[in-house]
Protein backbone atom coordinates (compact mmCIF):
# COMPACT_ATOMS: atom_id res chain seq x y z
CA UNK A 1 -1.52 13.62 4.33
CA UNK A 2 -4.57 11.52 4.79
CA UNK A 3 -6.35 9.20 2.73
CA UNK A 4 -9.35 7.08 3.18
CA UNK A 5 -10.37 3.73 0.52
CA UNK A 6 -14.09 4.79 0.56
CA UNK A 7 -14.72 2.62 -3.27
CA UNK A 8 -13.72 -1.10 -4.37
CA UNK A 9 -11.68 -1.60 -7.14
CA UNK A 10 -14.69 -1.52 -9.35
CA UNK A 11 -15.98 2.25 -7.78
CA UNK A 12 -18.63 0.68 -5.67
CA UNK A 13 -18.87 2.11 -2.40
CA UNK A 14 -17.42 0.28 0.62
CA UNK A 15 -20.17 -0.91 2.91
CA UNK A 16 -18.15 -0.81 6.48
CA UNK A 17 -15.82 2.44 7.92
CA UNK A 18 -13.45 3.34 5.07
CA UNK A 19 -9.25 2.07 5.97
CA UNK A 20 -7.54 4.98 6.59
CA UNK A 21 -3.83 5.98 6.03
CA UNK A 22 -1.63 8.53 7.19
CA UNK A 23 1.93 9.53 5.57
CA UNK A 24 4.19 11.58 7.56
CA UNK A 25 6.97 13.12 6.47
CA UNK A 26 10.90 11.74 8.86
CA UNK A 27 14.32 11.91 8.56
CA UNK A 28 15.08 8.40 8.15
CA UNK A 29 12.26 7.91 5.81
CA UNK A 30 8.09 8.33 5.04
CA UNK A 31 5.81 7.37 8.68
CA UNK A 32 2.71 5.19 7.05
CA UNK A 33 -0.20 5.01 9.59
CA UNK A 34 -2.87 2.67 8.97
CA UNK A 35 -6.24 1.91 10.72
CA UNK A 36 -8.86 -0.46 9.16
CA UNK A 37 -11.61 -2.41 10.44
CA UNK A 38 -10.07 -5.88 11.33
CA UNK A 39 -12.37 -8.46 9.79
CA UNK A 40 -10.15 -11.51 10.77
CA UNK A 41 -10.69 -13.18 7.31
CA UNK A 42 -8.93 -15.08 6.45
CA UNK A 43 -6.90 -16.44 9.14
CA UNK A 44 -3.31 -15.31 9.90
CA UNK A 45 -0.78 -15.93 7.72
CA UNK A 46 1.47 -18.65 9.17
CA UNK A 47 4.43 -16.89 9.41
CA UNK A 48 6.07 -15.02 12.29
CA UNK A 49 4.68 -11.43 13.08
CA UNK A 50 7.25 -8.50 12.05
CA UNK A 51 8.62 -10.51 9.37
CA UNK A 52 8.19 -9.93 5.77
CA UNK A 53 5.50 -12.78 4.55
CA UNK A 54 5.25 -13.41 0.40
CA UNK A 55 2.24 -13.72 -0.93
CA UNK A 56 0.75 -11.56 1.88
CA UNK A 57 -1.70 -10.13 -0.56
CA UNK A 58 -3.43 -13.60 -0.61
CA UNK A 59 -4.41 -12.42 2.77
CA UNK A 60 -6.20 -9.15 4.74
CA UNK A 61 -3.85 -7.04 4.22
CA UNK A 62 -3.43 -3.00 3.40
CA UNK A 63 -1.23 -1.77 0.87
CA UNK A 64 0.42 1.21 -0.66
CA UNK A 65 2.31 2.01 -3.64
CA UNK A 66 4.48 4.73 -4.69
CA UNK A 67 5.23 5.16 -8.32
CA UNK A 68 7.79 7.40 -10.59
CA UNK A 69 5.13 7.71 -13.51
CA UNK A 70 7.80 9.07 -15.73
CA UNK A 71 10.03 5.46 -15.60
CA UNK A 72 7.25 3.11 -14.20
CA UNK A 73 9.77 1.77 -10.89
CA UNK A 74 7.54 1.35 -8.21
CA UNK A 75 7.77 0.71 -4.42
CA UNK A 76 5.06 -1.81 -2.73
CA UNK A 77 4.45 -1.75 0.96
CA UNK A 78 2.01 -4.62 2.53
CA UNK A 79 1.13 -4.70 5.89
CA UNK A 80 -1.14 -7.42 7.83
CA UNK A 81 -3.15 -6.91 10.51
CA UNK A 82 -1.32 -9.58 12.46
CA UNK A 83 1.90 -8.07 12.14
CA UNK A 84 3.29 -9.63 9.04
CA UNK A 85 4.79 -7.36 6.30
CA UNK A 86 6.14 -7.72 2.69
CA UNK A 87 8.03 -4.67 0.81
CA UNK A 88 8.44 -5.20 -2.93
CA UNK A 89 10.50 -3.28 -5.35
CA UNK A 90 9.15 -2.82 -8.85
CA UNK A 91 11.11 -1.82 -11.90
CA UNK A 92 8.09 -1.88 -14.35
CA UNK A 93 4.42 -3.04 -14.19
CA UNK A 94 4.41 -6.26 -12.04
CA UNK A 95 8.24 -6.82 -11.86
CA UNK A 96 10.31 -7.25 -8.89
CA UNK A 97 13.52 -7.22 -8.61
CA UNK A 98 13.74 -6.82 -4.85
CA UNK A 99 11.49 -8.28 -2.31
CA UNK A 100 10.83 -9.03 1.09
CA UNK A 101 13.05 -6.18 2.66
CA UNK A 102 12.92 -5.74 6.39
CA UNK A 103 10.63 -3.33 7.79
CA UNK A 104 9.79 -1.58 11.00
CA UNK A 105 6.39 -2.20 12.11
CA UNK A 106 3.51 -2.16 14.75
CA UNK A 107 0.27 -3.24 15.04
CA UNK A 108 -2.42 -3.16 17.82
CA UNK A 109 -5.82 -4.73 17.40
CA UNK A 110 -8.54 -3.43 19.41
CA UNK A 111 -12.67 -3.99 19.83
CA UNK A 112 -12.79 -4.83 15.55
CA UNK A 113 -10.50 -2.56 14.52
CA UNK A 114 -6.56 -2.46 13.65
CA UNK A 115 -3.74 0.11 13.60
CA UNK A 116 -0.26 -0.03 12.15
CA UNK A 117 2.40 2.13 11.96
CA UNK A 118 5.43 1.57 9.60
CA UNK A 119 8.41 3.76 8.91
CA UNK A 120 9.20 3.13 5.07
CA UNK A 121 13.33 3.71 4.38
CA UNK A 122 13.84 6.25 1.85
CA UNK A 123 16.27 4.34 0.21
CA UNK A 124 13.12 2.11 -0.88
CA UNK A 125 11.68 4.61 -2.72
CA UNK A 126 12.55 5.39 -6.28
CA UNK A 127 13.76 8.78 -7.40
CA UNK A 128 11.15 11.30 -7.82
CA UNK A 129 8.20 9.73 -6.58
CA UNK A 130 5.11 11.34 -7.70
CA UNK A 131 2.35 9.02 -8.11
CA UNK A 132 0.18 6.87 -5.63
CA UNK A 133 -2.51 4.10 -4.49
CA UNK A 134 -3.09 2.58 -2.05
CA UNK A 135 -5.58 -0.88 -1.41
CA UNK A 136 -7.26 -2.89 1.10
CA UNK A 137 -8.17 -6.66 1.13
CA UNK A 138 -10.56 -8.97 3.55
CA UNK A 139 -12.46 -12.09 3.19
CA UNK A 140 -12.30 -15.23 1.94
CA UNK A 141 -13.67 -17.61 -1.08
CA UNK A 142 -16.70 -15.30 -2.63
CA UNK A 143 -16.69 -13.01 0.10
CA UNK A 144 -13.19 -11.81 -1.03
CA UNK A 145 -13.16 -7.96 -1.18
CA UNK A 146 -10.76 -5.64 -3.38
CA UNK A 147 -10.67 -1.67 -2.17
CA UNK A 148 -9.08 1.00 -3.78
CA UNK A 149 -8.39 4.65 -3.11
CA UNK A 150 -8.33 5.65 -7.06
CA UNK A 151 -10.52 2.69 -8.08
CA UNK A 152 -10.98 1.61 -11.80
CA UNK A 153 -13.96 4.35 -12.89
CA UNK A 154 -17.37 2.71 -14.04
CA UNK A 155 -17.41 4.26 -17.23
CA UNK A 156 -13.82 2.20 -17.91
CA UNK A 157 -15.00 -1.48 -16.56
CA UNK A 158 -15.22 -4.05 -18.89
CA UNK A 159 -17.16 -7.18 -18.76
CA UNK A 160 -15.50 -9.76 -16.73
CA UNK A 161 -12.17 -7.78 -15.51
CA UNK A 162 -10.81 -8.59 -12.72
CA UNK A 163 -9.26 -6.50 -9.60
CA UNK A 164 -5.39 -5.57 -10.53
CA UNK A 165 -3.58 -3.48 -8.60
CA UNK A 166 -0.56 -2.45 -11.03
CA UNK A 167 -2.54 -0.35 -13.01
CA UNK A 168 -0.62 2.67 -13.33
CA UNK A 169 -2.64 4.48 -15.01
CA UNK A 170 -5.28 4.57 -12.22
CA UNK A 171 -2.37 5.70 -9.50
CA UNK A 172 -2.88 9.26 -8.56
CA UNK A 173 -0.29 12.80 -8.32
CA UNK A 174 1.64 12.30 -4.68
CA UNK A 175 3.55 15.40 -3.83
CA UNK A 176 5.64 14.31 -1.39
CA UNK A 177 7.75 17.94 -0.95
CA UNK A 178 4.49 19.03 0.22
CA UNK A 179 5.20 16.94 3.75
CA UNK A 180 8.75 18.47 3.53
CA UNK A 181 8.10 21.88 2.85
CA UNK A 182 8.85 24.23 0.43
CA UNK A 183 12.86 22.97 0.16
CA UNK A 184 12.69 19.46 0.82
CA UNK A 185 13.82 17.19 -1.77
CA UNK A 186 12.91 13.34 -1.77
CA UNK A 187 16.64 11.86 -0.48
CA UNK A 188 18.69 9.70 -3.25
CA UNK A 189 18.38 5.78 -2.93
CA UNK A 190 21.14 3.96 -2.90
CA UNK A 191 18.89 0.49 -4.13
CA UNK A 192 17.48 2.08 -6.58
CA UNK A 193 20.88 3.35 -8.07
CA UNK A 194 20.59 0.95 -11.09
């Protein structure tokens, strides 16, 4: 599956080459390929690279989250251009009740551009995941930019909102048996057995 964040949050059109991200169907879990233009703003985060950072989403960062729309549990996966990583586990809108698990990731950066590749556990996805959205974020101070790949629509924008990237109801049907094939179901979680 491929999916590029062509809008920001607010459905206005991104003005550079649209972040794109692949998911890929393994054994031990979902492949998530990113490449994004690397705008180097802000800085690194100062923490070590293949380690999960919190707070990473105050930096540039890409992220994607995988939702069970019928119970609202949600998985969060950040990744940082400069290696750094956080993994959050949602049980309802905007709480977490497990964070910063480990996390297999790499990332090159080459002539403005940057490519990761993570391979997300099953076991960190809730059951019967069928619901998705992904973000990207760059800049700093005013120049601070929110993308979305199922943005907020203009027609729904109120004055003064402000980007927020646990609505639900924006997220977006994810068949994930549809990497699998005809057969596959997702594999149980033992984390999420709760």
């Amino acid at each position: 599956m491929e999916f590029k964040i062509e809008h920001e949050w607010n459905s206005v059109t991104v003005s550079h080459e649209p972040v794109t991200i692949w998911l890929k169907n393994q054994d031990d879990g979902l492949r998530m390929d990113v490449r994004a233009p690397f705008f180097n703003d802000p800085p690194a985060p100062p923490g070590p690279s293949g380690q999960p950072f919190p707070g990473l989403w105050d930096y540039e960062v890409v992220e994607a989250f995988f939702l069970n729309g019928q119970t609202g549990q949600y998985l969060e996966v950040e990744i940082c251009p400069h290696g750094q990583h956080l993994v959050l586990l949602l049980s309802q809108r905007r709480h977490i009740w497990k964070e910063s698990l480990p996390l297999s990731l790499q990332v090159t950066r080459t002539d403005g551009v940057w490519e990761g590749s993570a391979l997300l556990p099953w076991d960190y996805f809730p059951p019967s995941v069928d619901r998705f959205n992904a973000y990207a974020i760059h800049g700093s101070g005013e120049k601070r930019t929110y993308e979305s790949l199922y943005p907020v629509p203009e027609n729904e924008l109120q004055e003064g909102q402000q980007p927020d990237f646990h609505r639900l109801e924006y997220f977006r049907p994810l068949n994930l048996s549809s990497l699998g094939g005809e057969k596959w179901k997702q594999p149980k979680s033992s984390l999420w057995d709760i």
